[in-house]
N, C-alpha and C. Protein backbone atom coordinates (compact mmCIF):
# COMPACT_ATOMS: atom_id res chain seq x y z
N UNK A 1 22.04 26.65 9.55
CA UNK A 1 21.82 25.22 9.53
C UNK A 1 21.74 24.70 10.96
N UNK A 2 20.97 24.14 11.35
CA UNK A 2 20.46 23.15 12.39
C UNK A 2 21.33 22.08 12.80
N UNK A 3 22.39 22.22 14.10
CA UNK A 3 23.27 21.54 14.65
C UNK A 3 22.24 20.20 14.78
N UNK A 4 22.74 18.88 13.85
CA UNK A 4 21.61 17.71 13.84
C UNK A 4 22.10 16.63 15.47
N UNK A 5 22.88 17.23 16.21
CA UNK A 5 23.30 16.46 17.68
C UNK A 5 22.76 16.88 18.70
N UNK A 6 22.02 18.00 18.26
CA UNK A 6 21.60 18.92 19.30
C UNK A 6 19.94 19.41 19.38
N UNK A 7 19.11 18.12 19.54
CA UNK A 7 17.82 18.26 20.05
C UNK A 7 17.05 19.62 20.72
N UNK A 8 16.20 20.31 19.84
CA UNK A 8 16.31 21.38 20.94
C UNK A 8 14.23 21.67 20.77
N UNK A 9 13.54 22.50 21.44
CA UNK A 9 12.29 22.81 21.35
C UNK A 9 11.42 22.77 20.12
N UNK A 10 12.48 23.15 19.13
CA UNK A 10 12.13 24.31 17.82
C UNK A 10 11.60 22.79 16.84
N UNK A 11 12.59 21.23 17.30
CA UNK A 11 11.66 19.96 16.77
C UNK A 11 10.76 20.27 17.07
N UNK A 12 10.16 19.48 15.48
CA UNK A 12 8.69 18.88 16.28
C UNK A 12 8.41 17.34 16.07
N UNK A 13 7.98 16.88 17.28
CA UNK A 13 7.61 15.52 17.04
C UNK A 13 6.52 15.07 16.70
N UNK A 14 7.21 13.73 15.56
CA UNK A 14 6.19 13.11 14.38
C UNK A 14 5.64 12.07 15.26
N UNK A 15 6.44 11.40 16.05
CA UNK A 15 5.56 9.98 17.26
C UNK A 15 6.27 10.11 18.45
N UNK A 16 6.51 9.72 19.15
CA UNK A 16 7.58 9.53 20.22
C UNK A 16 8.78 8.90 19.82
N UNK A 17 10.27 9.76 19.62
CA UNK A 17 11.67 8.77 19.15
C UNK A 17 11.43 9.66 17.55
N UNK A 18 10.51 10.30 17.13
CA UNK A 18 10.69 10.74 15.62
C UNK A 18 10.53 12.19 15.25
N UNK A 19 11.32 12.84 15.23
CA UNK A 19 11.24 13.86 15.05
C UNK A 19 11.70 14.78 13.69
N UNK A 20 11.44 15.79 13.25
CA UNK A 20 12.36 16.54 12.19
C UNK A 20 12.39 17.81 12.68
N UNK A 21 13.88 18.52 12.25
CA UNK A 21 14.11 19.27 12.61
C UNK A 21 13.85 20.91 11.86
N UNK A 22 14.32 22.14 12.22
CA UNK A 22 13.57 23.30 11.64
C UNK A 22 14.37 22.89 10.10
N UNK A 23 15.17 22.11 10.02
CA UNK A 23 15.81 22.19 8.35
C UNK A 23 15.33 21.10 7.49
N UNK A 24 14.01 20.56 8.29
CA UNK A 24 13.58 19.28 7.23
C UNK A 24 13.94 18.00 7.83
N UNK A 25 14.82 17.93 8.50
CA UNK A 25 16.04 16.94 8.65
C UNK A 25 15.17 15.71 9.89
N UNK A 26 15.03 14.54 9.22
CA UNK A 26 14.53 13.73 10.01
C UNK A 26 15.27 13.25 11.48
N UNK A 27 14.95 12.64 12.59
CA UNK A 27 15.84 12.26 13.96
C UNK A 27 14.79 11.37 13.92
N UNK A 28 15.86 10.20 14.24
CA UNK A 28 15.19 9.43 15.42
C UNK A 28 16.05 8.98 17.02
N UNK A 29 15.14 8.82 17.67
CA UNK A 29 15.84 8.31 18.41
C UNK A 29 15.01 7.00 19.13
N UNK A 30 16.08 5.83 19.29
CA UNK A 30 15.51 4.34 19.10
C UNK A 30 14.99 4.05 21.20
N UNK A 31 15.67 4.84 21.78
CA UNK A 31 15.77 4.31 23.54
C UNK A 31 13.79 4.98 23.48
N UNK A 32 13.68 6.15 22.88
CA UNK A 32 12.16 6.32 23.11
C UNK A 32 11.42 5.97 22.55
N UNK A 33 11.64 5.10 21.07
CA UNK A 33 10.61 3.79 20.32
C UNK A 33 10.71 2.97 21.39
N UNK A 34 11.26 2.65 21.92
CA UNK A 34 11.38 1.04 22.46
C UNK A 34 10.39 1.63 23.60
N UNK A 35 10.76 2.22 24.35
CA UNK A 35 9.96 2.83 25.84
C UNK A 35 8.36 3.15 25.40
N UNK A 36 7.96 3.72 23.82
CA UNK A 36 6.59 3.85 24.09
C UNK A 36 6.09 2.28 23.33
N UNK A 37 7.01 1.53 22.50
CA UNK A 37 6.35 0.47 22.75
C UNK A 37 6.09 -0.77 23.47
N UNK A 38 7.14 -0.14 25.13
CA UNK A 38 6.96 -1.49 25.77
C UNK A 38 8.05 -2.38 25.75
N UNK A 39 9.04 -2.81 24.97
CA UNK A 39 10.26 -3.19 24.87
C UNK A 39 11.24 -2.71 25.88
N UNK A 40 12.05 -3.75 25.95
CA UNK A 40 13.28 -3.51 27.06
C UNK A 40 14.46 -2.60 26.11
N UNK A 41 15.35 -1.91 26.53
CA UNK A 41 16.48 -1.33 25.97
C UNK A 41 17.56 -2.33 26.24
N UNK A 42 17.52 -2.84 24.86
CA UNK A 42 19.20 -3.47 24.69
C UNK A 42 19.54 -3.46 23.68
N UNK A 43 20.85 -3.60 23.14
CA UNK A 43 21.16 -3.25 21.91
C UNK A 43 20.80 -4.08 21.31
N UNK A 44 20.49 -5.29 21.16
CA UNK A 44 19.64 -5.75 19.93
C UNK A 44 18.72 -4.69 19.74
N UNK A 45 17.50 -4.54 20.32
CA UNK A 45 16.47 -3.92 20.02
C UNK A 45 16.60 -2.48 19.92
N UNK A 46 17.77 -2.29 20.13
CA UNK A 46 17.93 -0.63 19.47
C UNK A 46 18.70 -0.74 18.43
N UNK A 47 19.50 -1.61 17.40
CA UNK A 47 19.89 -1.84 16.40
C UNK A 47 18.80 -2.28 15.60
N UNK A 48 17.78 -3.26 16.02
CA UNK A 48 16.49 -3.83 15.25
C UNK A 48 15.41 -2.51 14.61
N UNK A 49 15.99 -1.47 15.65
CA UNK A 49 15.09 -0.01 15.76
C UNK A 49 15.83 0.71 14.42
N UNK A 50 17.30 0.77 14.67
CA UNK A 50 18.06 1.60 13.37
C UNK A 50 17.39 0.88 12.46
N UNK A 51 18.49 -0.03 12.33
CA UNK A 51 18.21 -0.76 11.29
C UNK A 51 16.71 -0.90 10.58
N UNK A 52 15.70 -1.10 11.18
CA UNK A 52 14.33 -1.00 10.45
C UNK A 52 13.63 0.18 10.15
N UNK A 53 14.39 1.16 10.46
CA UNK A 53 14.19 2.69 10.19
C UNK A 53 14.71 2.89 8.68
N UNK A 54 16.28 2.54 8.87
CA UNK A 54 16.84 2.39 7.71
C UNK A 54 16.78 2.43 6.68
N UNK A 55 16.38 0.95 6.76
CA UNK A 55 15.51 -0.23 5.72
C UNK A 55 14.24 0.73 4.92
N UNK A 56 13.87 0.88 6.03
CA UNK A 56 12.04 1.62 5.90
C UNK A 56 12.21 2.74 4.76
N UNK A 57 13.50 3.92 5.00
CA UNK A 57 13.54 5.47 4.23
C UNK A 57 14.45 4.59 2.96
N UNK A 58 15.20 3.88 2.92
CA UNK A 58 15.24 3.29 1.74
C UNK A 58 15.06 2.74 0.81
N UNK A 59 13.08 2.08 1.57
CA UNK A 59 12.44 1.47 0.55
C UNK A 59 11.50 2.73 -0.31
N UNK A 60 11.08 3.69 0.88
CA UNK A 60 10.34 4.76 0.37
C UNK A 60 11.05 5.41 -0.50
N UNK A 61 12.23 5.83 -0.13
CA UNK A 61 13.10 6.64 -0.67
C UNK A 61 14.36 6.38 -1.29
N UNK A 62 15.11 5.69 -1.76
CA UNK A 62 16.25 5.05 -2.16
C UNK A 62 16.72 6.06 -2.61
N UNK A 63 16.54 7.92 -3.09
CA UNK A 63 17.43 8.21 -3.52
C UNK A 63 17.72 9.36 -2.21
N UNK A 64 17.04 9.15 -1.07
CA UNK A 64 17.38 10.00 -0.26
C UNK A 64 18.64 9.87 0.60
N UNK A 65 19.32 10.78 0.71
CA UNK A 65 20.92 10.51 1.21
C UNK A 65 20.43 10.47 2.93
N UNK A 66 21.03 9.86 3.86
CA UNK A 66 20.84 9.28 5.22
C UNK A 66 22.04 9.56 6.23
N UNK A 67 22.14 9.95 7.15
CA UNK A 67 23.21 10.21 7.72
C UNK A 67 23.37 10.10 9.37
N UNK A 68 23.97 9.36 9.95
CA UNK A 68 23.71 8.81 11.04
C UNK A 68 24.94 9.72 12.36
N UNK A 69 24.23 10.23 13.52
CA UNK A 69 24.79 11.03 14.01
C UNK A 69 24.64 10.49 15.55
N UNK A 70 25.80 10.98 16.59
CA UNK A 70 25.29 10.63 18.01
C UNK A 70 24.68 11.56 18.31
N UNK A 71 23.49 11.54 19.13
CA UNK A 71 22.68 12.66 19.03
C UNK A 71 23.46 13.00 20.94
N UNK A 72 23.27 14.32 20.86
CA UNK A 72 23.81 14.98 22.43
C UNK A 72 22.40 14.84 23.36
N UNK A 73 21.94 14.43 24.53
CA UNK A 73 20.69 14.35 24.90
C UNK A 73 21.14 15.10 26.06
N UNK A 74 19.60 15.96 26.04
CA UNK A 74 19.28 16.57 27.40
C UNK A 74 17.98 16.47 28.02
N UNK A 75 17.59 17.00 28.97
CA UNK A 75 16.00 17.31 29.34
C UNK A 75 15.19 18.34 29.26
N UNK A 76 15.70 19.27 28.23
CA UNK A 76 15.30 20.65 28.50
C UNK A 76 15.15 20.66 26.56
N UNK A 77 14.75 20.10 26.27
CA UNK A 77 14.58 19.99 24.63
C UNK A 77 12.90 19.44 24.83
């Protein structure tokens, strides 16, 4: 199973900030939505980012279970 804190090559990315991992397992991360769309980083707008992510896999998906993690960041992923 795929340590989900630990970003590594073997993702692949769906946009910039969206990724899934080799186990299926969706990531996002909100500091690189905001950066490719131009937005400043502050926590409003990186809560506006969860949060409408959220929202979003629960309208598609309501029976999919969701699980929110600090992700470990590096530069070599």
């Amino acid at each position: 199973m795929t340590d989900p804190t630990k970003r590594t090559s073997a993702w692949t990315m769906i946009r910039p900030g969206l990724y899934v991992d080799q186990d299926g397992c969706g990531h996002i991360f909100p500091d690189e939505v905001l950066a490719t769309l131009g937005f400043p980083y502050t926590k409003e707008n990186y809560d506006l980012v969860v949060e409408s992510f959220a929202e979003l896999c629960a309208d598609v998906r309501p029976d999919l279970p969701m699980r929110f993690v600090q992700h470990e960041r590096s530069f070599d992923a």
